[in-house]
Structure formats: structure tokens, C-alpha cells
N, C-alpha and C. Protein backbone atom coordinates (compact mmCIF):
# COMPACT_ATOMS: atom_id res chain seq x y z
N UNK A 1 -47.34 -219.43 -1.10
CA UNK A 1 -46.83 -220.73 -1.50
C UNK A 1 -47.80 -221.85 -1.11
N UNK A 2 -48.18 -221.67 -0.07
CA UNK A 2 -49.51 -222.70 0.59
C UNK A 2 -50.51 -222.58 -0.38
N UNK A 3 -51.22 -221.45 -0.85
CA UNK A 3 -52.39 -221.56 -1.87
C UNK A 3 -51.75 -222.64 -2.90
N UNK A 4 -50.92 -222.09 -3.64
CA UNK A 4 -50.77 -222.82 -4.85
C UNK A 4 -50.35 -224.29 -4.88
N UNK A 5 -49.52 -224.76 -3.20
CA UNK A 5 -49.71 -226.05 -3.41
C UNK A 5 -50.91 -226.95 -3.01
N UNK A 6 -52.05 -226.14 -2.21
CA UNK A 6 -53.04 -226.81 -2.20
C UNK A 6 -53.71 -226.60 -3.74
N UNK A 7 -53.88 -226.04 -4.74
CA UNK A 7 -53.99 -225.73 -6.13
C UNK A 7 -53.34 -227.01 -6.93
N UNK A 8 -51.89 -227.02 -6.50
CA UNK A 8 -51.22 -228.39 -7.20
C UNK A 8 -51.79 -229.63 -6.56
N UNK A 9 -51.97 -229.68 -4.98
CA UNK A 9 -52.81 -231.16 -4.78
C UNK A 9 -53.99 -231.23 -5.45
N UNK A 10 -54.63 -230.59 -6.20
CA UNK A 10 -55.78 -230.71 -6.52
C UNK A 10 -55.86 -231.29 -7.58
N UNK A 11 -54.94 -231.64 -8.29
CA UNK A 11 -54.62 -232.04 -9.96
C UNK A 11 -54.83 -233.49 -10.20
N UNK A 12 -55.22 -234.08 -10.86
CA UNK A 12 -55.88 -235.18 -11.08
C UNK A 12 -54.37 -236.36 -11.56
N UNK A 13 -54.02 -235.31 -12.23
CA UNK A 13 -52.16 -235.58 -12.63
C UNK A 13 -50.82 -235.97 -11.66
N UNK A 14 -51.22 -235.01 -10.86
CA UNK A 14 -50.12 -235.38 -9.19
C UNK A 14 -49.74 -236.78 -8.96
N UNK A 15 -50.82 -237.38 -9.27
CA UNK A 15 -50.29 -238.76 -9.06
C UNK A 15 -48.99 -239.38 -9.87
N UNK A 16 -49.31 -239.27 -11.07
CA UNK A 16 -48.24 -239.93 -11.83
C UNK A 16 -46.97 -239.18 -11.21
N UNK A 17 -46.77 -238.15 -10.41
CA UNK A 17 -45.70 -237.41 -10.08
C UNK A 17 -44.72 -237.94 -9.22
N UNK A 18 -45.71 -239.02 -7.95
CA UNK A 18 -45.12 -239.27 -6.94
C UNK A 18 -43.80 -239.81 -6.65
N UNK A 19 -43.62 -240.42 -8.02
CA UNK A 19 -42.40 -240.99 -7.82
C UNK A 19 -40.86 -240.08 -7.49
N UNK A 20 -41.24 -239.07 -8.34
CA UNK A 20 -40.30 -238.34 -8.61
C UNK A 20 -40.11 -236.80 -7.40
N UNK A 21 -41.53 -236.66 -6.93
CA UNK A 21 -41.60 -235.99 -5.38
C UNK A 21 -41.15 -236.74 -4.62
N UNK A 22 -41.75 -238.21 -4.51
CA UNK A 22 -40.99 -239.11 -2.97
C UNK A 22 -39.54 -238.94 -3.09
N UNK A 23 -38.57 -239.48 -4.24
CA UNK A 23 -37.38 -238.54 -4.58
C UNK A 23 -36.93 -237.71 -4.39
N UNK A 24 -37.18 -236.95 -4.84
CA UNK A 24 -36.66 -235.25 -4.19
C UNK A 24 -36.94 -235.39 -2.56
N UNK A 25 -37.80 -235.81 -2.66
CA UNK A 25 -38.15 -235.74 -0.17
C UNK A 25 -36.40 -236.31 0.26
N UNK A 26 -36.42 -237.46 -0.70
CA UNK A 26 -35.61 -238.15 0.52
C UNK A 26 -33.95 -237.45 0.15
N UNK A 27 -33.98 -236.87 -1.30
CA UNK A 27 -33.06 -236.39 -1.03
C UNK A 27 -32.71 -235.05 -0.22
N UNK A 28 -33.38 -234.52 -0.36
CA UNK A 28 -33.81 -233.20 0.51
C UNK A 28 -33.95 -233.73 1.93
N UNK A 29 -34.20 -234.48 2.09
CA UNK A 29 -34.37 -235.04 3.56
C UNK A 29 -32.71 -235.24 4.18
N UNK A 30 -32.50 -236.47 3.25
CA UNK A 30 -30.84 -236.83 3.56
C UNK A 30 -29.76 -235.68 3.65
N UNK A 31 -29.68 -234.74 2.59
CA UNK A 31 -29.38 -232.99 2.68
C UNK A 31 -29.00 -232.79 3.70
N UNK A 32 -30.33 -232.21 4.72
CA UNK A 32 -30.80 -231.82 5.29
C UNK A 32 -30.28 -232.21 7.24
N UNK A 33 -30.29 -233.32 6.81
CA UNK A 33 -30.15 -234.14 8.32
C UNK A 33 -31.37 -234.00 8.67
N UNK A 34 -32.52 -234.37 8.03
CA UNK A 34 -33.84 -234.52 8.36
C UNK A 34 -34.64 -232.65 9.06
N UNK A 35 -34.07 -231.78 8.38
CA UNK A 35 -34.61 -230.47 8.45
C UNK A 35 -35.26 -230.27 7.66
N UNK A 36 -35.19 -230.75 6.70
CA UNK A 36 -36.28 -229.96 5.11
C UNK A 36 -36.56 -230.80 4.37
N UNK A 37 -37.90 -231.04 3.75
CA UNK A 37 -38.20 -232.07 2.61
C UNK A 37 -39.28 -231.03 1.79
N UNK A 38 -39.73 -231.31 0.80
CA UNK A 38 -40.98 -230.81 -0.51
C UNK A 38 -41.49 -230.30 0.36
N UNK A 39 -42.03 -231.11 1.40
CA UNK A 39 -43.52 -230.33 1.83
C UNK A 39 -43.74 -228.90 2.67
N UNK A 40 -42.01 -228.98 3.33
CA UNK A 40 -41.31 -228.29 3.66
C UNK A 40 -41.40 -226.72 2.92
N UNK A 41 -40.99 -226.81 1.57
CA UNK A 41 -40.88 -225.75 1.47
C UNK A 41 -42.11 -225.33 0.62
N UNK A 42 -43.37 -225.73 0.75
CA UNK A 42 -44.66 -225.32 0.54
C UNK A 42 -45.38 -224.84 1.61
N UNK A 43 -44.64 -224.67 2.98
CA UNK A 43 -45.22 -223.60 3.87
C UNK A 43 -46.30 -224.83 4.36
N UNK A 44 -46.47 -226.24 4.13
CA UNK A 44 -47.37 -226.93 4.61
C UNK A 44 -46.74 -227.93 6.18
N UNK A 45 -47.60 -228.29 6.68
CA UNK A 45 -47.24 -229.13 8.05
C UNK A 45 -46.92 -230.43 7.80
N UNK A 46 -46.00 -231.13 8.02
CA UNK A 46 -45.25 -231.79 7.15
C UNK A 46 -44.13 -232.67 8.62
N UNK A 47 -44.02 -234.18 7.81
CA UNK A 47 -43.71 -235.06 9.08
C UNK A 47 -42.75 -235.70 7.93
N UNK A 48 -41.39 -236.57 8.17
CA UNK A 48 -41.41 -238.00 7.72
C UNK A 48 -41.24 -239.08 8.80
N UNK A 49 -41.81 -239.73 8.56
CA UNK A 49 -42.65 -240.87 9.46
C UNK A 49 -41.70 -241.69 8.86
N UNK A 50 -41.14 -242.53 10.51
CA UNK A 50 -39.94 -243.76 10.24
C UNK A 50 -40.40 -244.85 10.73
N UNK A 51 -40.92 -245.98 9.51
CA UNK A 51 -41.94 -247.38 10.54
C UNK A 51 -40.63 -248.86 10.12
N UNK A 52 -41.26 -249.56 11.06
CA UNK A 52 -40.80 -251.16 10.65
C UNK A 52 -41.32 -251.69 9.96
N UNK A 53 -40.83 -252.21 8.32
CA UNK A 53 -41.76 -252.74 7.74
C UNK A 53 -41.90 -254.13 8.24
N UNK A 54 -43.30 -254.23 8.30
CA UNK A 54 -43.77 -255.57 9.25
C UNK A 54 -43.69 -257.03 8.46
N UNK A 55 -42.96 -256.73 7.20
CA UNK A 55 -42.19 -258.19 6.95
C UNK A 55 -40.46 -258.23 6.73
N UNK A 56 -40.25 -257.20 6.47
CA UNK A 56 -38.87 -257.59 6.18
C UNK A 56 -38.16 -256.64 7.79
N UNK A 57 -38.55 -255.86 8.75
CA UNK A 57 -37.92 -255.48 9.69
C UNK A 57 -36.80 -254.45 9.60
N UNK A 58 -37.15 -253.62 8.13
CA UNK A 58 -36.31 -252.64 7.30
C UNK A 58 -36.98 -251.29 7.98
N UNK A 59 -35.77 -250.92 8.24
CA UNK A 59 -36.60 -248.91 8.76
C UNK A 59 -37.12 -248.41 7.21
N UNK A 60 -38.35 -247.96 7.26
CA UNK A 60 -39.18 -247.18 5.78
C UNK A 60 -39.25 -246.14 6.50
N UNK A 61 -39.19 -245.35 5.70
CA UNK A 61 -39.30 -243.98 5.72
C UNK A 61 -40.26 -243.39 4.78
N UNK A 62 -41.20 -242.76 4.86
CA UNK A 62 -42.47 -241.57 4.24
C UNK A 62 -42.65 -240.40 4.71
N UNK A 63 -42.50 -239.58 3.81
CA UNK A 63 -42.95 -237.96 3.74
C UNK A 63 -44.32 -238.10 3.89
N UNK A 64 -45.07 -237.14 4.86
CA UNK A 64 -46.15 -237.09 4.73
C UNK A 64 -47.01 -235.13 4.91
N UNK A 65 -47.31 -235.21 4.69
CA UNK A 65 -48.43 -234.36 5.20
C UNK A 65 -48.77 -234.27 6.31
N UNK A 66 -49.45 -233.39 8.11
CA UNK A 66 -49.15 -233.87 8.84
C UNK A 66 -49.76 -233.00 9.28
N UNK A 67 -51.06 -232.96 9.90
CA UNK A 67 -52.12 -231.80 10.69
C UNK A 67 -51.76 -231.80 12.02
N UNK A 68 -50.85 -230.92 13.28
CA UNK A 68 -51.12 -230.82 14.69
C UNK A 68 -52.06 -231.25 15.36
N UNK A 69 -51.86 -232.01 15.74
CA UNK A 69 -53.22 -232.40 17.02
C UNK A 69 -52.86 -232.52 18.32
N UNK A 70 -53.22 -231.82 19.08
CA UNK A 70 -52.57 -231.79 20.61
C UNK A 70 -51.35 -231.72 20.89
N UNK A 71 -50.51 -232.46 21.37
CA UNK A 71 -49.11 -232.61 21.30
C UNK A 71 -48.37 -233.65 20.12
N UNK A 72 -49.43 -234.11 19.27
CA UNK A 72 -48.57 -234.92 18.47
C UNK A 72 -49.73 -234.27 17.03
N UNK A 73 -50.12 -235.60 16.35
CA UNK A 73 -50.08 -235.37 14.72
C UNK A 73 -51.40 -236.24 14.16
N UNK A 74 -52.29 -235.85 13.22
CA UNK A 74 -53.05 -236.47 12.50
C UNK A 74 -52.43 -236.84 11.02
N UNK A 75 -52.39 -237.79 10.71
CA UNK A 75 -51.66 -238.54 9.11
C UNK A 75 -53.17 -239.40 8.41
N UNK A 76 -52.71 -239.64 7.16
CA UNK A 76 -54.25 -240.26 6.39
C UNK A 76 -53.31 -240.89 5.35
N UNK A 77 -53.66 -242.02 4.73
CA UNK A 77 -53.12 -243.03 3.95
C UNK A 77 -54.07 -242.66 3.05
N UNK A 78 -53.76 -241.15 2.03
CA UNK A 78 -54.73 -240.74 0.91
C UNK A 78 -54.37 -241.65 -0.32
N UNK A 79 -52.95 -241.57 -0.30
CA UNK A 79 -52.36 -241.85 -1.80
C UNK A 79 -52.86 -241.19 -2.57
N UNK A 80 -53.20 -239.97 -2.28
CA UNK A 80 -53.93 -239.31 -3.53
C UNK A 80 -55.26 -239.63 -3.90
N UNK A 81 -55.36 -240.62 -3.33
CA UNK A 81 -57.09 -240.99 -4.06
C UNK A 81 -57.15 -241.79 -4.42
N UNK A 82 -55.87 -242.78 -4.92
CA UNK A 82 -55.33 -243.74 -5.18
C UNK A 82 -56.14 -245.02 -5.08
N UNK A 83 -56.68 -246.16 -5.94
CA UNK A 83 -57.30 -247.41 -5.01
C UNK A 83 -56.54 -248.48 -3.92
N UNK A 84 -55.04 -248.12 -3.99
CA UNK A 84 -54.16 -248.65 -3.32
C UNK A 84 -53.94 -248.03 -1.79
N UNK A 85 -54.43 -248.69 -0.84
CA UNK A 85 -54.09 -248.01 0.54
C UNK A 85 -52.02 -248.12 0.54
N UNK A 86 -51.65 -247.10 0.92
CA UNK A 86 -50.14 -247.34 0.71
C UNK A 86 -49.56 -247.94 2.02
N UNK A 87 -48.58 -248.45 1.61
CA UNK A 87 -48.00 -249.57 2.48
C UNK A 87 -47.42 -249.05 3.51
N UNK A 88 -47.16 -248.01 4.00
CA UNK A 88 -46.97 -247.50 5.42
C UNK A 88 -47.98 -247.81 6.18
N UNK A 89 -48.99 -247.71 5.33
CA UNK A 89 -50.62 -247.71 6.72
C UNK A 89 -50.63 -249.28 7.00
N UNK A 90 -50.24 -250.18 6.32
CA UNK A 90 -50.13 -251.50 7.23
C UNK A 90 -48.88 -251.23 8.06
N UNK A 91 -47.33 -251.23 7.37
CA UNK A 91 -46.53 -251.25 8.52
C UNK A 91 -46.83 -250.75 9.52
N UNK A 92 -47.52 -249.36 9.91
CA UNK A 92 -47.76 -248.66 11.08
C UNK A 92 -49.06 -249.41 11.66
N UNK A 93 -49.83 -250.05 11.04
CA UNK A 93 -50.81 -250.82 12.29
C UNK A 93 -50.16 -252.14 12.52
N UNK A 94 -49.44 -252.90 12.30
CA UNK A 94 -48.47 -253.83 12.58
C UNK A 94 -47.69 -253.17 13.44
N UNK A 95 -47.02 -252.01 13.48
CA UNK A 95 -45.85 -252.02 14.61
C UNK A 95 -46.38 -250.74 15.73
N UNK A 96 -47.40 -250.30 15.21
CA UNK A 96 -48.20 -249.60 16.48
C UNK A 96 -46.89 -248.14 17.11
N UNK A 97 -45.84 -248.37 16.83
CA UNK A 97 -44.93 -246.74 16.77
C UNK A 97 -44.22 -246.65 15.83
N UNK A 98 -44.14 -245.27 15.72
CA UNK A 98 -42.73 -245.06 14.65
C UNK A 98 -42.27 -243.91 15.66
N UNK A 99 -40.98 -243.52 14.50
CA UNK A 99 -40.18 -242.37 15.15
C UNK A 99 -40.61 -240.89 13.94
N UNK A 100 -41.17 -240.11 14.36
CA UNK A 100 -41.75 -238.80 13.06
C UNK A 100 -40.80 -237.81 13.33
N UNK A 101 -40.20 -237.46 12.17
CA UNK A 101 -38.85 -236.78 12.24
C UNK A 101 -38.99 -234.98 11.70
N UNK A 102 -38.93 -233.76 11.99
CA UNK A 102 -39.93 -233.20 11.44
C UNK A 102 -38.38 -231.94 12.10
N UNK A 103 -37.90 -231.29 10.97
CA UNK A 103 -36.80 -229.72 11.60
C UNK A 103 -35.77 -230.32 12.15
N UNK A 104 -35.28 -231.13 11.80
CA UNK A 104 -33.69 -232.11 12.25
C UNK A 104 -34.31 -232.90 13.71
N UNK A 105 -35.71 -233.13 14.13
CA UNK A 105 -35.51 -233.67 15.34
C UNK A 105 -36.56 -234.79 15.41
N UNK A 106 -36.43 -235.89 16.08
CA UNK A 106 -36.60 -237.47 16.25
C UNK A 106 -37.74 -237.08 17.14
N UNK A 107 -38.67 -237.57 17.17
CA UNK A 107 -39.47 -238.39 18.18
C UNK A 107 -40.85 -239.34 18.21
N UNK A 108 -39.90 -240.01 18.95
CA UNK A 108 -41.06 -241.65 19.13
C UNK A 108 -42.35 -240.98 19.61
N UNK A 109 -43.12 -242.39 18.42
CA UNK A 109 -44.91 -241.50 18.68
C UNK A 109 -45.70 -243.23 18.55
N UNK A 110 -46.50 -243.42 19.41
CA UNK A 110 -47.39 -244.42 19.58
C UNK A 110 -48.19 -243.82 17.95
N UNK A 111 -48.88 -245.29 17.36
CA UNK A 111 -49.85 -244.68 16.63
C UNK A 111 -51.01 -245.52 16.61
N UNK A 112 -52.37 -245.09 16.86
CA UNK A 112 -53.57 -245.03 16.80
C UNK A 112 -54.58 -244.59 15.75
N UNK A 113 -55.41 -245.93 15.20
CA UNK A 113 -55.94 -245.46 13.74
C UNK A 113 -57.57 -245.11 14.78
N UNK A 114 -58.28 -244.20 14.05
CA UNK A 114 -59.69 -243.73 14.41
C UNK A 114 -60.17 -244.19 13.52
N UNK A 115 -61.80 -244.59 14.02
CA UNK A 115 -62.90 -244.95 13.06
C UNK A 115 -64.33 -244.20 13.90
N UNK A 116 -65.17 -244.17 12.83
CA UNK A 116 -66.47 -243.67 13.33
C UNK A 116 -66.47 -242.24 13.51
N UNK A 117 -67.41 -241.85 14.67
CA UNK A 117 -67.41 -240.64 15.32
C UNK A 117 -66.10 -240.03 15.37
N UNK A 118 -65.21 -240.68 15.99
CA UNK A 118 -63.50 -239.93 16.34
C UNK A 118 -62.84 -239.64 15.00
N UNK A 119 -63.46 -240.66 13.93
CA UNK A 119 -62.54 -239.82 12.72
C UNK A 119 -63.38 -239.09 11.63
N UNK A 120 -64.68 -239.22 11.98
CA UNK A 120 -65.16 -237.91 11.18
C UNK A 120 -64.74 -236.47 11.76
N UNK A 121 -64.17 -236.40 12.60
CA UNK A 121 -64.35 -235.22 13.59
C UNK A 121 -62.56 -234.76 13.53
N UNK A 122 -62.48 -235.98 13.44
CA UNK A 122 -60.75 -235.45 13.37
C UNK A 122 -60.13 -235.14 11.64
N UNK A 123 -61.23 -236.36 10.67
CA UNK A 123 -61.10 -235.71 9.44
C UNK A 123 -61.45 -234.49 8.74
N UNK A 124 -62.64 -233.83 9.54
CA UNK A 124 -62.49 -232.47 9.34
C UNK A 124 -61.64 -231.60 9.81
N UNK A 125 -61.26 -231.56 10.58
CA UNK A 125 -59.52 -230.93 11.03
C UNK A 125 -58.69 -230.99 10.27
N UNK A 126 -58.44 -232.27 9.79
CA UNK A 126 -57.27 -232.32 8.97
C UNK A 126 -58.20 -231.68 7.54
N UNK A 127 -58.93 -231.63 7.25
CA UNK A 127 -59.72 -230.91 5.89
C UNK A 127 -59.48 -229.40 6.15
N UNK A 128 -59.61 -228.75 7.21
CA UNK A 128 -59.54 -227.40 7.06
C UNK A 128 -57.50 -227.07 7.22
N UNK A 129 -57.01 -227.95 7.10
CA UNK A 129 -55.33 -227.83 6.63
C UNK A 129 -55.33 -228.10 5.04
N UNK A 130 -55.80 -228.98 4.88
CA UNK A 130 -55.37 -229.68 3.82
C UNK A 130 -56.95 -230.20 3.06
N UNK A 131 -57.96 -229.03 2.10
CA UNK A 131 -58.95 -229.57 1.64
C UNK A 131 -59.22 -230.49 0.49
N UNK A 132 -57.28 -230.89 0.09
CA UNK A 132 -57.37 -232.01 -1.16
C UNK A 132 -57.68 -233.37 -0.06
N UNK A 133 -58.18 -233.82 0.71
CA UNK A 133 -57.90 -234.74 1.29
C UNK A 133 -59.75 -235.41 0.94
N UNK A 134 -60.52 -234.31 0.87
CA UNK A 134 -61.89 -234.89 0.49
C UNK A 134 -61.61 -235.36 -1.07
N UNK A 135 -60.99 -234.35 -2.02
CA UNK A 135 -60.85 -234.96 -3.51
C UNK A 135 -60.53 -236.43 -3.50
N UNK A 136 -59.12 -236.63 -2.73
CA UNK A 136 -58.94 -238.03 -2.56
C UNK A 136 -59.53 -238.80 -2.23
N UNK A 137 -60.48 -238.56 -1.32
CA UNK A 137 -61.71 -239.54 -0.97
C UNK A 137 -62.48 -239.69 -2.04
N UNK A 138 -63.17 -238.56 -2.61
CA UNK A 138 -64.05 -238.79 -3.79
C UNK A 138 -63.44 -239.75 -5.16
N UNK A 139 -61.91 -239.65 -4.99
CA UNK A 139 -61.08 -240.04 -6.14
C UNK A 139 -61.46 -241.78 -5.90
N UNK A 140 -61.72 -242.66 -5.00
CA UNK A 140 -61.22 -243.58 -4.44
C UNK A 140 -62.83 -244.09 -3.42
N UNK A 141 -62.80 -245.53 -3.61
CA UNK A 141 -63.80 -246.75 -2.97
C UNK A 141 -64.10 -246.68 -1.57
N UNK A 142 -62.31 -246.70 -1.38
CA UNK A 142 -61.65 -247.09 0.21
C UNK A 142 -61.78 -246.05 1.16
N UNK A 143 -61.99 -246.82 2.28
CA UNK A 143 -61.91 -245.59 3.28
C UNK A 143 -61.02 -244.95 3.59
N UNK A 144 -60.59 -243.93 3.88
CA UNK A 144 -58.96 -243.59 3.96
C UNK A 144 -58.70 -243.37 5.36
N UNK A 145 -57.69 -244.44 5.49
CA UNK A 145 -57.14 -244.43 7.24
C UNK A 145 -56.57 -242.98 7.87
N UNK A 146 -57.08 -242.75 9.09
CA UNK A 146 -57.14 -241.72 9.72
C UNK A 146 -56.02 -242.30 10.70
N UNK A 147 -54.64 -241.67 11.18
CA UNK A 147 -54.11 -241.97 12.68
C UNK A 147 -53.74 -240.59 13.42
N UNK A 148 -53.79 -241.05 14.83
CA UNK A 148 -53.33 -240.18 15.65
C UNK A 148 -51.97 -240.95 16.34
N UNK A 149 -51.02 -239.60 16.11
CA UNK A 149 -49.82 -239.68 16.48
C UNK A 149 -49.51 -239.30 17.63
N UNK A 150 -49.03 -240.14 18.86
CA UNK A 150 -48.88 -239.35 19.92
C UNK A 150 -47.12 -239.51 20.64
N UNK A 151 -46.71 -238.80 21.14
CA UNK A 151 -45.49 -238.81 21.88
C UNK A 151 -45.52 -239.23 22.56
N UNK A 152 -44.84 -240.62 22.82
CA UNK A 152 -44.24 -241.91 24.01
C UNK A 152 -42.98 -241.36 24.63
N UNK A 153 -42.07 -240.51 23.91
CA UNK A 153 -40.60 -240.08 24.58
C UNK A 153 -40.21 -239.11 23.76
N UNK A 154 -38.57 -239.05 24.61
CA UNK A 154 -38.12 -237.26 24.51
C UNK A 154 -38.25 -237.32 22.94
N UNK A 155 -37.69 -236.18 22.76
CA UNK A 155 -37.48 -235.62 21.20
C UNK A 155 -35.56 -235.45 21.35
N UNK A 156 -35.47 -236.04 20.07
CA UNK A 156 -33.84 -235.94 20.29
C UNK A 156 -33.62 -235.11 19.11
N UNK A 157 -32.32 -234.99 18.62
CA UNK A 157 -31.66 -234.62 17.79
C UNK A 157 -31.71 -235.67 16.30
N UNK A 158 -31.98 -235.29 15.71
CA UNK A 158 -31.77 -236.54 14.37
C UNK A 158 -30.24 -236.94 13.99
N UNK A 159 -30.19 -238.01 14.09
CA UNK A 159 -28.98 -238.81 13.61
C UNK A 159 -29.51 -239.93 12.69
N UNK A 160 -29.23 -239.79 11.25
CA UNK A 160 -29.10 -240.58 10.41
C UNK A 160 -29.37 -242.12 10.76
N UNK A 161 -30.19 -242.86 10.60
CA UNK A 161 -30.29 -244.39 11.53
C UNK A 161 -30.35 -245.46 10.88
N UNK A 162 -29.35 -246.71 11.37
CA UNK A 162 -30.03 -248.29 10.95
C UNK A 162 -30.80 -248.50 12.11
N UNK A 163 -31.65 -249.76 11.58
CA UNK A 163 -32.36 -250.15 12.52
C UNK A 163 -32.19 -251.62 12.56
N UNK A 164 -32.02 -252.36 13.47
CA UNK A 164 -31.48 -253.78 13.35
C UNK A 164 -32.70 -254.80 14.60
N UNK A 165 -32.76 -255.87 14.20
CA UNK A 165 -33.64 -256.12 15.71
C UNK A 165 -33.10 -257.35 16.41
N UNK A 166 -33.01 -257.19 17.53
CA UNK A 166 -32.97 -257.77 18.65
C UNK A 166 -34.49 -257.78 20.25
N UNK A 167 -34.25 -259.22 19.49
CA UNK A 167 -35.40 -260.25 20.88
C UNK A 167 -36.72 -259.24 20.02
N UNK A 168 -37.08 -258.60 19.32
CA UNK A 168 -38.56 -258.47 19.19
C UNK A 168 -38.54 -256.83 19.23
N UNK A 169 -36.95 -256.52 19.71
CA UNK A 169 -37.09 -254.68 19.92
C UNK A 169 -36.52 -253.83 18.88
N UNK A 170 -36.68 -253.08 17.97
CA UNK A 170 -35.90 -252.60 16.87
C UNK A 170 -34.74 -251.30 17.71
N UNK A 171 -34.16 -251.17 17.43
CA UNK A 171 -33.51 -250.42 18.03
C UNK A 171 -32.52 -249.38 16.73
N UNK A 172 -32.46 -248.17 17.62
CA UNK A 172 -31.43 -247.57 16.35
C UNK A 172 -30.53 -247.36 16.59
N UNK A 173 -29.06 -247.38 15.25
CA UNK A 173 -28.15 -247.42 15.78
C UNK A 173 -27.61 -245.80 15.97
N UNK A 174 -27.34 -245.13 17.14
CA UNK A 174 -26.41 -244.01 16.55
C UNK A 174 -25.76 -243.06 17.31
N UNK A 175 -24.41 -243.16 16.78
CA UNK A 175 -23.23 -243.28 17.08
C UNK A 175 -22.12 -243.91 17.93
N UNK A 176 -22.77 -245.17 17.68
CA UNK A 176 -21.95 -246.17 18.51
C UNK A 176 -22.86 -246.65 20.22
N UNK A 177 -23.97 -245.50 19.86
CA UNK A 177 -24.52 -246.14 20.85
C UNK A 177 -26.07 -246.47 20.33
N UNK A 178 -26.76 -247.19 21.28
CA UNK A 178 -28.14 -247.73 20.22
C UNK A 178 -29.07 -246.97 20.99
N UNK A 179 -30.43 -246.32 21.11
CA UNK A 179 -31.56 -246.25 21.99
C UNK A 179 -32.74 -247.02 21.49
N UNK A 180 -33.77 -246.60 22.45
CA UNK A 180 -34.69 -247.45 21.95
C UNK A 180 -35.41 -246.72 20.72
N UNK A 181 -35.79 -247.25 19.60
CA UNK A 181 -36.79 -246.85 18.80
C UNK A 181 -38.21 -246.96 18.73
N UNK A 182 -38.13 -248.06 17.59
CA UNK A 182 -39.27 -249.01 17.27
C UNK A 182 -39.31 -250.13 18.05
N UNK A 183 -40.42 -250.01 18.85
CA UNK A 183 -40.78 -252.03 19.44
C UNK A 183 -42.13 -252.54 18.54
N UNK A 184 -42.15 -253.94 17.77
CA UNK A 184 -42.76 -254.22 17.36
C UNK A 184 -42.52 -256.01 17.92
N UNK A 185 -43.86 -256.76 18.37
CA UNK A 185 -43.67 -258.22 19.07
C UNK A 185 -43.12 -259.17 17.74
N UNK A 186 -42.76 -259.57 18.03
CA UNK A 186 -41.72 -260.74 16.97
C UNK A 186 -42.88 -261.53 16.06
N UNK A 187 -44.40 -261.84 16.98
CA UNK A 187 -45.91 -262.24 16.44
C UNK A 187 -46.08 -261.01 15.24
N UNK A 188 -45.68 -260.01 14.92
CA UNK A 188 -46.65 -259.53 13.71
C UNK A 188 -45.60 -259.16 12.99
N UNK A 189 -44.47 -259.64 13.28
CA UNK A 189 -43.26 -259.62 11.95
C UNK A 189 -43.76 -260.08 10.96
N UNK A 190 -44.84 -259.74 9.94
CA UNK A 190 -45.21 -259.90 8.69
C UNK A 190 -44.49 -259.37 7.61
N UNK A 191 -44.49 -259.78 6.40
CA UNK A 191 -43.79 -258.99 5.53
C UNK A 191 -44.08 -257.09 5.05
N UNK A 192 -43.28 -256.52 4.29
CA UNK A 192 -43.36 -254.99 4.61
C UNK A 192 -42.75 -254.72 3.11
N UNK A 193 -43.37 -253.92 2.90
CA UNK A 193 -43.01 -252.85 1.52
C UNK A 193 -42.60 -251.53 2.00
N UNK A 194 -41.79 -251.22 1.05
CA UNK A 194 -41.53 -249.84 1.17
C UNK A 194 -42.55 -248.82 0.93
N UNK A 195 -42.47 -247.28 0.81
CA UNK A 195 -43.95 -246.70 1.17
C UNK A 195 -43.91 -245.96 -0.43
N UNK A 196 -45.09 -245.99 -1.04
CA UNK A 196 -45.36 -245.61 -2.34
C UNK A 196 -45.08 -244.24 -3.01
């Protein structure tokens, strides 16, 4: 199943698809209680990443693709190849954590974009998972943002979440009680799109 969906990322066509894959994720996601999405059942390593969008202060949610690295995760704002960097990769350098939800379970991850030396080195890593990730480069001008995901706290159980903010701290709600989530400073509350 892994061959052939690295075979399907390779398609020049995929793109026009996304709409209708990001779809299926989230319903498969919602399903699920955050156990299974697309990428899921292509046998590939696979995250959805929960950010603040850094203008409107809305929990976004993105399926991604998602190479192991140490104890946490390498992610890339390919879009496919796309000339559009997608709008998660600003919310996430605006709010600097999300929560990456991955087999029904939550956990908060600092995130850190690489440049130079650290992300040629880490983009070949993520190339020997995932070798559509050079097509997309070749597809495309832009450089394609590299982050490292790392674990700030426990790993919980997934519970379905709003996210509401108070004094500058996003917090989630669930089940009557809130923990901490997302902190993002009240200074880079910029505006935020949902993720493409």
C-alpha cells in the first residue's frame, strides 16, 4: 500500500484532489476520535497537526505527512509543489506550538523551522520516507519550510476540542475541564486561514 501511494504522490494531478482528500481526513479523523485519517491507511507516518490561527485565534486542524525524528516529528509545507506556501506554516511560526494528534492521542509539541545545514540534512530524512517531497520542490520557486516537532508535555488521550483564549493562553476545552494547550503572546495574534 506504501509503494503505490508514494506512486499516487507522484502525479502531477494530486493536486486538484486536495480538496476532496483534506475531506475525507477530517471526516475519518472525526470517525475516529482522532485514530485514523487517509494517510493512515496508506501504511504512511502520518500526524494531524492542531495550530492557532494567528489571526482569527480558531483551532485549524491539518493532516499531514510526518517523518519520526527523535522523540517528536519532521513536517514540510510542500503543498504539493504548489506556489502557495500553505497557511498552517505561518500559523505554526506565529504560535511556535501546536497539539499533533496521531492513534486517538494528543500531544503538545514546541515547533521549530530549520534552515541551512540543519535542513538539508533533515530534508534528506524526510526524502528517504517520503521521495515525492523533492518532486514538490522541483514543482515550485519557494523554498519549502522544514519543522521540527518536539514534545513540551504528556501525551493524553484525544478528546474532541474548542479552543477559546484567555489573557494570551489558548486553552482547550474538555470535558468540563480546560488544560493547557496552545500558548501564543496576544503580540502575534495576526490574522489566520484555515489550512489548504
Amino acid at each position: 500500500m506504501r509503494a503505490l501511494a508514494i506512486r499516487l504522490g507522484a502525479q502531477p494531478w494530486l493536486p486538484r484532489l486536495a480538496p476532496v482528500v483534506l475531506g475525507l481526513d477530517k471526516a475519518f479523523f472525526a470517525a475516529t476520535r482522532g485514530r485514523a485519517g487517509v494517510l493512515s491507511m496508506s501504511g504512511l507516518p502520518w500526524i494531524t497537526l492542531t495550530v492557532v490561527g494567528r489571526r482569527t485565534g480558531l483551532v485549524r486542524r491539518v493532516p499531514l505527512l510526518a517523518v519520526p525524528h527523535d522523540d517528536g516529528w519532521l513536517v514540510a509545507g510542500s503543498n504539493w509543489g504548489g506556489p502557495a506556501t500553505p497557511a498552517w506554516v505561518a500559523n505554526l511560526t506565529a504560535a511556535g506550538r501546536a497539539v499533533v494528534t496521531r492513534s486517538g492521542r494528543d500531544t503538545p509539541m514546541s515547533a521549530r523551522r530549520v534552515t541551512g545545514s540543519e535542513r538539508a540534512q533533515l530534508w534528506a530524512e524526510m526524502l528517504a520516507t517520503w521521495p515525492n517531497f523533492e518532486r514538490y520542490a522541483q514543482r515550485t520557486t519557494r523554498e519549502i519550510p522544514v519543522f521540527v516537532l518536539t514534545q513540551v508535555g504528556p501525551t493524553v488521550a484525544h478528546v474532541p476540542a474548542r479552543a477559546r483564549h484567555t489573557g494570551g493562553r489558548y486553552l482547550f476545552a474538555r470535558g468540563g475541564r480546560h488544560t493547557a494547550g496552545l500558548t501564543q503572546p496576544d503580540s502575534t495574534r495576526t490574522e489566520g486561514n484555515p489550512p489548504p
